[in-house]
Each structure stands twice: as C-alpha cells, then as structure tokens.
Protein backbone atom coordinates (compact mmCIF):
# COMPACT_ATOMS: atom_id res chain seq x y z
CA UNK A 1 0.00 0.00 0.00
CA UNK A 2 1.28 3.16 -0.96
CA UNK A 3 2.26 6.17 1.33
CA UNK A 4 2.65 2.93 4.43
CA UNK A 5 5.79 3.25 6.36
CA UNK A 6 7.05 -0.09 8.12
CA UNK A 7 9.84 -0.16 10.20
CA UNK A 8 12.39 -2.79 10.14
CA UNK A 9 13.10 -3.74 14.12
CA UNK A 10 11.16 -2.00 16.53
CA UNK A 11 12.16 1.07 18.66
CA UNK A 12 11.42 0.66 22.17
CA UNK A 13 8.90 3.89 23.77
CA UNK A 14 10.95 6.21 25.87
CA UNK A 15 12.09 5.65 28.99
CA UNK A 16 14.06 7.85 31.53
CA UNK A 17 17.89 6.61 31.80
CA UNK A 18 17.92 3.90 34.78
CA UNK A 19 21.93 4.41 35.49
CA UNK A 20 23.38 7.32 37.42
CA UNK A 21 24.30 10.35 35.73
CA UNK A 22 27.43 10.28 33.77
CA UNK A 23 29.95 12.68 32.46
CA UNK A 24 29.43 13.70 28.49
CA UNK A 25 31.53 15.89 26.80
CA UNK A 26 30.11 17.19 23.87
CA UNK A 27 32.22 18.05 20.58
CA UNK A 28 31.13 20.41 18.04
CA UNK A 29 31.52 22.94 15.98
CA UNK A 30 35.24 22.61 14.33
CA UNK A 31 37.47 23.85 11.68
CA UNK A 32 35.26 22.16 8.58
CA UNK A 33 32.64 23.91 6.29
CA UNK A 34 29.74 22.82 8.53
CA UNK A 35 31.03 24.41 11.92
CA UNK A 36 27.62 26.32 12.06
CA UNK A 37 25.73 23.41 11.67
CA UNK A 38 28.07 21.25 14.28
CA UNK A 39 27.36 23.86 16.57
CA UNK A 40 23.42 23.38 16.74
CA UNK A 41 23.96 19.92 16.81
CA UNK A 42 26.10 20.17 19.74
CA UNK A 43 23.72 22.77 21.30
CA UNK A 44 20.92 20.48 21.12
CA UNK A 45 22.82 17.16 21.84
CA UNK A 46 23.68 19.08 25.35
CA UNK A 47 20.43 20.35 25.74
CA UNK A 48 18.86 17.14 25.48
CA UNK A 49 21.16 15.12 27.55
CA UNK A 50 21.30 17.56 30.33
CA UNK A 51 17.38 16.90 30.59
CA UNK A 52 17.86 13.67 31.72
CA UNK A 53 20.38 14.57 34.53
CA UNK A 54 23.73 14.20 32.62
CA UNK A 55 26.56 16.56 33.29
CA UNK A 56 27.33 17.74 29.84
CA UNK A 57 30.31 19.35 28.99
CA UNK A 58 29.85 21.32 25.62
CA UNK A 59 33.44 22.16 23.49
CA UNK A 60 34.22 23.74 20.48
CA UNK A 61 37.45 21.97 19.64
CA UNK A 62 40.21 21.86 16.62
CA UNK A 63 43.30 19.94 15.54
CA UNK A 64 44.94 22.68 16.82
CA UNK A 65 42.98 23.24 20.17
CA UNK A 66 42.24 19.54 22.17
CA UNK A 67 42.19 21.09 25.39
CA UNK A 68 38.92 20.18 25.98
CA UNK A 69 40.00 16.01 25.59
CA UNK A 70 42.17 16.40 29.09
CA UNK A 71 38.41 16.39 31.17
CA UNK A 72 38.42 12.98 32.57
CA UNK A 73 34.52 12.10 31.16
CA UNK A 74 32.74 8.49 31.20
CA UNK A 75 31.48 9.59 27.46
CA UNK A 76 32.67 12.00 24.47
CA UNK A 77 29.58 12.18 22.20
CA UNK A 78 31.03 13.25 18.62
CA UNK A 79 28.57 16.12 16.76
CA UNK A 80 31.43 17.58 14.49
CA UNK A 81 30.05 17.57 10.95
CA UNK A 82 32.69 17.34 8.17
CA UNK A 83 36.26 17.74 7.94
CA UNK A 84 38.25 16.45 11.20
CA UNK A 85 34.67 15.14 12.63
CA UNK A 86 33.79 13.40 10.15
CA UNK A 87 36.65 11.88 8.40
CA UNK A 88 38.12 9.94 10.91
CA UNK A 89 40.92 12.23 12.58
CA UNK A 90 38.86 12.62 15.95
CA UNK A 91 38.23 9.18 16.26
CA UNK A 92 41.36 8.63 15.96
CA UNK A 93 42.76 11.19 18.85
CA UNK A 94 39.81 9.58 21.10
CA UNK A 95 41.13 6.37 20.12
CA UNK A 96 44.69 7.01 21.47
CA UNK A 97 43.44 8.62 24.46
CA UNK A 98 41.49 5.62 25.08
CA UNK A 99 38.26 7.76 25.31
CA UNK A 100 34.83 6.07 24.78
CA UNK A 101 32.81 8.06 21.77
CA UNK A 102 29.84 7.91 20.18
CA UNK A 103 29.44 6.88 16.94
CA UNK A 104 31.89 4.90 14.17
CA UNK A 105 35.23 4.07 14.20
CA UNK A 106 37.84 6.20 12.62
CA UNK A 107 38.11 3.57 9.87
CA UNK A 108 34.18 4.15 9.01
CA UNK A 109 34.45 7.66 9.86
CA UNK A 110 37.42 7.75 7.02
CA UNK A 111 35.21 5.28 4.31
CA UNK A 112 32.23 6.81 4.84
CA UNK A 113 33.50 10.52 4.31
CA UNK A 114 35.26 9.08 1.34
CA UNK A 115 32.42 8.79 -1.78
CA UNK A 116 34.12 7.12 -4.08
CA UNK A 117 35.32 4.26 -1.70
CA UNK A 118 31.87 4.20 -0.02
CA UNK A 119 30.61 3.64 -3.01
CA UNK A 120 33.11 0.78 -4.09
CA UNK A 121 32.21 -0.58 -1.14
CA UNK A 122 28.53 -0.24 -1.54
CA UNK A 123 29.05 -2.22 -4.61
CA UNK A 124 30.57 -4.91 -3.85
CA UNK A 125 28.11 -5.69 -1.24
CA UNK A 126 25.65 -5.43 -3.80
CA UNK A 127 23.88 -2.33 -3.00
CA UNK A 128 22.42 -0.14 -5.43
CA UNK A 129 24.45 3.48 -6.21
CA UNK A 130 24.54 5.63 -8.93
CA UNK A 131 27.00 4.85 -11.43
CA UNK A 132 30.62 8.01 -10.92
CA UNK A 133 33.84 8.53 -12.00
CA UNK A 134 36.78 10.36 -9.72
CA UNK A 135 38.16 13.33 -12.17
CA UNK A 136 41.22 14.90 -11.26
CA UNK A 137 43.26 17.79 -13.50
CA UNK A 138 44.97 14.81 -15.31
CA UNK A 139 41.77 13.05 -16.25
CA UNK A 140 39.18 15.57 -16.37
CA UNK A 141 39.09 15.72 -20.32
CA UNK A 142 38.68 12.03 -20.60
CA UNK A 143 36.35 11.73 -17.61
CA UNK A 144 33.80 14.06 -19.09
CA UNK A 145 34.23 12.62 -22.19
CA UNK A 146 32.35 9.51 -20.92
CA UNK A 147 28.96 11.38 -19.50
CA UNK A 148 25.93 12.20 -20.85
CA UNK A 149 23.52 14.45 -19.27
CA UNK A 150 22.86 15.27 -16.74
CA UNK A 151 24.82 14.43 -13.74
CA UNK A 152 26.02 15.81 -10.57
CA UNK A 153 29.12 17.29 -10.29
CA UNK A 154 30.76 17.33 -6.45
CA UNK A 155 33.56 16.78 -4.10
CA UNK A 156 34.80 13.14 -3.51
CA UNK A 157 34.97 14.52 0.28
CA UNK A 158 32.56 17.44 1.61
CA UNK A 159 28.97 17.42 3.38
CA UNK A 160 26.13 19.16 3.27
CA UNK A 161 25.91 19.33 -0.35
CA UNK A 162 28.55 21.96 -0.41
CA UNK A 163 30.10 22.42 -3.86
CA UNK A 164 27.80 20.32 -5.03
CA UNK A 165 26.75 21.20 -9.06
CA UNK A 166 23.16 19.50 -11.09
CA UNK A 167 24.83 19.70 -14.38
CA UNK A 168 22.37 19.43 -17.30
CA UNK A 169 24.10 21.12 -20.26
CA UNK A 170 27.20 19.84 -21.57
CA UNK A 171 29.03 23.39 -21.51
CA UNK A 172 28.58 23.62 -17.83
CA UNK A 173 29.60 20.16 -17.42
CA UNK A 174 33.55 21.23 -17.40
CA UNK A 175 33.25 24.36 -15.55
CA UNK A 176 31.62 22.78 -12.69
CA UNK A 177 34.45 20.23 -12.23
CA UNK A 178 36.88 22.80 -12.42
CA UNK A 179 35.50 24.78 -9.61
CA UNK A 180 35.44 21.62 -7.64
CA UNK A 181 38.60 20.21 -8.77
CA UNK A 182 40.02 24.36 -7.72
CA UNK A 183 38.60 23.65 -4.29
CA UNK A 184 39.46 19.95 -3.13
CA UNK A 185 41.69 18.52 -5.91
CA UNK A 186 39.55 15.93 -6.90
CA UNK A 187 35.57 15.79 -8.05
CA UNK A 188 33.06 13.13 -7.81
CA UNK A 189 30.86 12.79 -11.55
CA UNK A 190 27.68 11.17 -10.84
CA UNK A 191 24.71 9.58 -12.77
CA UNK A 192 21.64 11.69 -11.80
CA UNK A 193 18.84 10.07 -10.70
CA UNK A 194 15.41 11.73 -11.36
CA UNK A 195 12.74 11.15 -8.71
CA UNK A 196 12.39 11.10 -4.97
CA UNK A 197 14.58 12.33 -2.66
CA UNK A 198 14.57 10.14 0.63
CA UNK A 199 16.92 9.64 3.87
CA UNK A 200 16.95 7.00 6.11
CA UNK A 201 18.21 7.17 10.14
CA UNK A 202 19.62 4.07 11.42
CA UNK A 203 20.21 3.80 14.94
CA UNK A 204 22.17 0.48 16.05
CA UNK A 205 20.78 -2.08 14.06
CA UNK A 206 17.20 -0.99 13.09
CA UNK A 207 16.48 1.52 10.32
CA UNK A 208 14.00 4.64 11.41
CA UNK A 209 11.47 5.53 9.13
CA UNK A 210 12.57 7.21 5.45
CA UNK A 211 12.00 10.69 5.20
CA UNK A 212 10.74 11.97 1.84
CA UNK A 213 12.49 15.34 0.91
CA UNK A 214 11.15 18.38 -1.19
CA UNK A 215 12.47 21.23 -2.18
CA UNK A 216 11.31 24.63 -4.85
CA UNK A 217 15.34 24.64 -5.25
CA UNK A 218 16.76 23.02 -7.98
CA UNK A 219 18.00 20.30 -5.54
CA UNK A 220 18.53 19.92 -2.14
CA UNK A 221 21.35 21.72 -1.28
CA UNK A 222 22.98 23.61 1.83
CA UNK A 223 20.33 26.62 1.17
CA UNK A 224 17.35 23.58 1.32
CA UNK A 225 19.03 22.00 4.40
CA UNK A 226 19.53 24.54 6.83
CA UNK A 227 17.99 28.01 5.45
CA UNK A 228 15.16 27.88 3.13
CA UNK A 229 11.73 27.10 5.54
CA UNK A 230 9.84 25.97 2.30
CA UNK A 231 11.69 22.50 2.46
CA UNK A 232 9.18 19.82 3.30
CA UNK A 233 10.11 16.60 5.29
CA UNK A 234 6.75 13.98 4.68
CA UNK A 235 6.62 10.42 6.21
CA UNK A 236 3.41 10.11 3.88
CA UNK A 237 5.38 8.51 0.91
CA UNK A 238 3.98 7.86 -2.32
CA UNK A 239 5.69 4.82 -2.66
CA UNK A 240 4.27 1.11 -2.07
CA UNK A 241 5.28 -0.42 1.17
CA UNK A 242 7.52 -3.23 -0.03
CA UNK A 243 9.72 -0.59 -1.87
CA UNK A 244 9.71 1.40 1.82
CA UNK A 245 10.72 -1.74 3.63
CA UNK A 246 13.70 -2.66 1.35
CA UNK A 247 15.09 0.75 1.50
CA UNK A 248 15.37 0.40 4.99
CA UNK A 249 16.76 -3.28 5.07
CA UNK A 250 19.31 -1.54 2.67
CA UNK A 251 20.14 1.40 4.59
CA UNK A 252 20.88 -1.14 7.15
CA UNK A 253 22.77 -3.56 4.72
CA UNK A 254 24.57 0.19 3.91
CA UNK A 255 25.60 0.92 7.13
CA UNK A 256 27.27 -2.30 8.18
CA UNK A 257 28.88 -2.54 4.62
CA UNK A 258 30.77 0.64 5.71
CA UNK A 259 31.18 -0.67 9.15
CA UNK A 260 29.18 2.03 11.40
CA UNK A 261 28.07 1.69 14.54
CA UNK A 262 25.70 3.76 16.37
CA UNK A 263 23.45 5.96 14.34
CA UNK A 264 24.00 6.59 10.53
CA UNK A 265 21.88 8.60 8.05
CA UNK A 266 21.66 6.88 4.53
CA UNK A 267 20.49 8.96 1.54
CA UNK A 268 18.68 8.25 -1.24
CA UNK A 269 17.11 8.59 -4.90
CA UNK A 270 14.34 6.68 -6.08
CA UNK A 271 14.44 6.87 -10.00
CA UNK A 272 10.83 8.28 -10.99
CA UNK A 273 10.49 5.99 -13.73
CA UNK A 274 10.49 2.48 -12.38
CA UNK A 275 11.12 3.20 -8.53
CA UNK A 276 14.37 1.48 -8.54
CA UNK A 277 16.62 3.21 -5.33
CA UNK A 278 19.98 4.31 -5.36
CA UNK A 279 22.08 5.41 -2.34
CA UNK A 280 23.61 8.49 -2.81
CA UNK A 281 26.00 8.63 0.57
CA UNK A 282 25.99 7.44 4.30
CA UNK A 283 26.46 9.90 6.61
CA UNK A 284 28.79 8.66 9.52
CA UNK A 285 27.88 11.83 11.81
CA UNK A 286 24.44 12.98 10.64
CA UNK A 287 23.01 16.69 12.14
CA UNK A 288 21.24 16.05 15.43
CA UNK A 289 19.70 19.59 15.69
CA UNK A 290 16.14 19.61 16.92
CA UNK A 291 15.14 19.72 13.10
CA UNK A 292 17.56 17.70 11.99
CA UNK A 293 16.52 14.12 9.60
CA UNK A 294 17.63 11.51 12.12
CA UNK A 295 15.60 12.84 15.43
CA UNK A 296 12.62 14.39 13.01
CA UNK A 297 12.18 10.19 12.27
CA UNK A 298 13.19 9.15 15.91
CA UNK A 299 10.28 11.50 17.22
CA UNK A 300 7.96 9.65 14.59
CA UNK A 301 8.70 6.12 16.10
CA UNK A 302 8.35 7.86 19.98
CA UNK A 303 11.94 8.78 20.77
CA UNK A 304 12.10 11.93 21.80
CA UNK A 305 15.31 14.28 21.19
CA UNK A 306 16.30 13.10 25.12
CA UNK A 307 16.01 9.51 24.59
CA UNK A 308 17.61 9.20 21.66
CA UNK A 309 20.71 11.22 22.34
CA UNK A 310 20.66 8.31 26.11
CA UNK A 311 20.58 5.87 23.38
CA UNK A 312 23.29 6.80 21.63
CA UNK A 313 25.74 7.45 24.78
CA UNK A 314 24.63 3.85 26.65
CA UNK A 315 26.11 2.17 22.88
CA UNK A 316 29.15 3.59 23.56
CA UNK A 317 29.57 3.94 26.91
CA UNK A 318 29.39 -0.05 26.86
CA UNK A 319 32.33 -0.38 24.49
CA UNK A 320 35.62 -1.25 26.18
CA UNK A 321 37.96 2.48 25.64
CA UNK A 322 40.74 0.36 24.73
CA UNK A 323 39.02 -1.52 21.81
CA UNK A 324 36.18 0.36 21.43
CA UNK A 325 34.54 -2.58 20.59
C-alpha cells in the first residue's frame, strides 16, 4: 500500500535513563565547512542530555585546540560535521586517548567521508548506487568525455551538499568540475537520478522511518538543508510499502557494509520511472539539531530528542575504551 511506512526492528517507547548520571563531553563545531551546523547539533545534543540529569560538557574543539580532551569524562559524544569530525581524525585522537565516543570508528568515519570508496564498497556488497567517475586535472578531459547528461558534479569529500553542481548542459559540465577540482583537488561525476529524494536514520541495528524530501530549489542543497523554511520533510510517501521496507533493510545492509556503529543517516534517490533506489551517501555523523533528519524520524517512532541522544551514549559507553569494541 502506498504512502505505508514499516519499520524494520522496533524502537522501544521512551524511557528515563535507569543508570546514574554520567559525564558527556560534547564536541562540536570545528574547523570544517559545517562548523555552524556542528554547533546546533552540539547545542541540542547538550540540551537534550542535560534533561535527563547528565553533566554535559559542551566544546568547540580543533586539531589545533584539544584542550577540551584532558576532562576525565565516562562519554565524548562526537557532533562535528565534516572535515576532522567526520573523516576519521577525531576518532582517531579519542582512540589514542582511550576515550569512549559515540558513533563509528575512525576507519568508518574515514570510508564513509570518502564517496568514491563508499561507493566501491557499496558495490561490492551489492547495493544499489549511482553509477561516478573520480576526475582529477589529469583526467578531467577524458572523464567528461564519458557522461551524458545530466549528472552531478561534487567533491569526492565534503557534506552538506557543499560544492555540489546538477549539471544538465554539456558546456557547464567542465566548468563545474573545475571549480570543484580548484577547491578539493579531486571531483566526484555522478549519474543523476530523477525522482524522490529520501533519507533514512539508522540507529544500532534498526532503520528509522525514510523521510521523503522536497524542495522549490533546484535540488537539495545547503540553502534547502539549513535556510530555506519551504523544504518539506513527509513520512506520507507515495511509494508502495515493499519498496519502503527494502530501503530500509538496505540502509541497514549500507551501514554495516561501511562498518558504522551507532546511528547513521543513509540517503537516497528513487528513480521516478520504475522506482528502482539508489544510495547516494551514508552519513557517519548525521546533524542532530532539533530539526535535523535523524531525530525528526526518531520522534515519529516515539523517541524523543532526550532519549535518543541516552541511546546513543549507553552504545558507547558499553564499548571497552581500549578496543572500542
């Protein structure tokens, strides 16, 4: 039935934490494009957390400024978006400092931020993505050679859609890649898929419900996400209900391919003319603002902002710090 929206697993109704009060430290904001997202992420990861009796410790931290890392804390909960949050590199310092942290593993962290190997990797574990190529100043004449329109033009490592080009005439095609190719070094060419925009939380092992995304803009980009109030977020999906439910067995299947742990956000197209889904990216450290995609579908299955931020914390804090497993 059309517009139904199963959910694979179940998510339990919210409960108040039943252990005493720990210590969080909470990370955001950071040197990458996204700092001003990271920062209401980290705002409301506090906020929620210190509702349920937590003391939260909220840092703006840097490569260049771990200061914060030398609190002794039972928990550091990870809401840097992007560049050093996202890629791996804090994981990595938590790692060494034998610091339990939210989310995955540097080695995720790394693959996921990385959309060309995510995507590799998606294929080989037989999960549907949009066909790319990896352009660089070398290969950029040959690599366009091989397109036709249109496509999407973007970096191979970047969030929020930033730098991110719909290319539909073949004159714009090279001037798009050389702006990213100016910017990062290296651009992402990509098949684009007309249809339905969709997103998918995961959180441990169960997928949330998808979130169908529209915009007026030509796409949804970092204007759609975070500044334009006409972007729509519907759970009524005009898809049928065995489409719905292997999207989310696949956003699972995406997530463990990658090896996250946690919560994960997996985005979507679903080609308008024969509904077949694609998986654009998996995001390792999705927003977790108040109107952010992963607690917007939370809050539909009865997980309030509160309980799903406790949720997240009691995964990690049960990993062993020196494995982190």
């Amino acid at each position: 039935m059309a517009g139904a929206n199963p959910i694979v697993g179940s998510v339990k109704p919210s409960v108040p934490p039943t252990r005493n009060a720990l210590a969080i430290t909470v990370l955001a904001g950071g040197p990458s494009n996204e700092r001003e997202v990271s920062l209401e992420s980290g705002k409301a990861v506090s906020k929620a957390l210190e509702a349920l009796g937590h003391q939260v410790y909220l840092e703006d931290i840097s490569a260049t400024n771990l200061a914060a890392l030398a609190r002794q804390v039972d928990v550091v909960f990870v809401a840097l978006h992007g560049t050093f949050g996202e890629d791996g590199e804090v994981q990595t310092i938590l790692e060494r400092r034998k610091l339990r942290y939210t989310g995955s593993s540097p080695e995720s962290c790394k693959l996921a931020m990385n959309k060309a190997a995510s995507k590799a990797r998606l294929m080989e574990a037989g999960l549907p993505t949009a066909q790319y190529a990896v352009a660089t100043n070398r290969t950029l004449r040959e690599s366009i050679a091989l397109w036709s329109m249109p496509l999407v033009v973007k970096p191979v490592r970047e969030g929020s859609s930033i730098h991110c080009y719909i290319v539909r005439e073949v004159e714009a095609l090279r001037p798009a890649a050389e702006r990213v190719l100016a910017a990062y070094g290296e651009c992402l060419i990509e098949e684009f898929i007309p249809g339905i925009e969709l997103t998918v939380g995961v959180l441990g092992d169960r997928a949330l419900p998808p979130i169908e995304i529209r915009t007026p803009r030509e796409f949804y980009d970092y204007e759609a996400k975070y500044k334009d109030d006409r972007t729509q977020y519907l759970f009524d999906i005009d898809l049928p209900s065995d489409v719905l439910v292997k999207i989310q067995e696949m956003s699972v299947a995406a997530h463990r391919a990658l090896g996250c742990r946690d919560f994960s956000r997996v985005d979507w197209r679903v080609r308008a003319s024969d509904r077949a889904p694609f998986i654009l990216e998996v995001n390792s450290v999705p927003g977790m603002t108040s109107h952010s995609l992963v607690p917007k579908a939370a809050a539909r299955v009865g997980l309030a902002m509160p309980q799903l931020c406790e949720e997240i914390v009691q995964m990690a804090w049960k990993r062993r710090p020196e494995t982190q497993e």
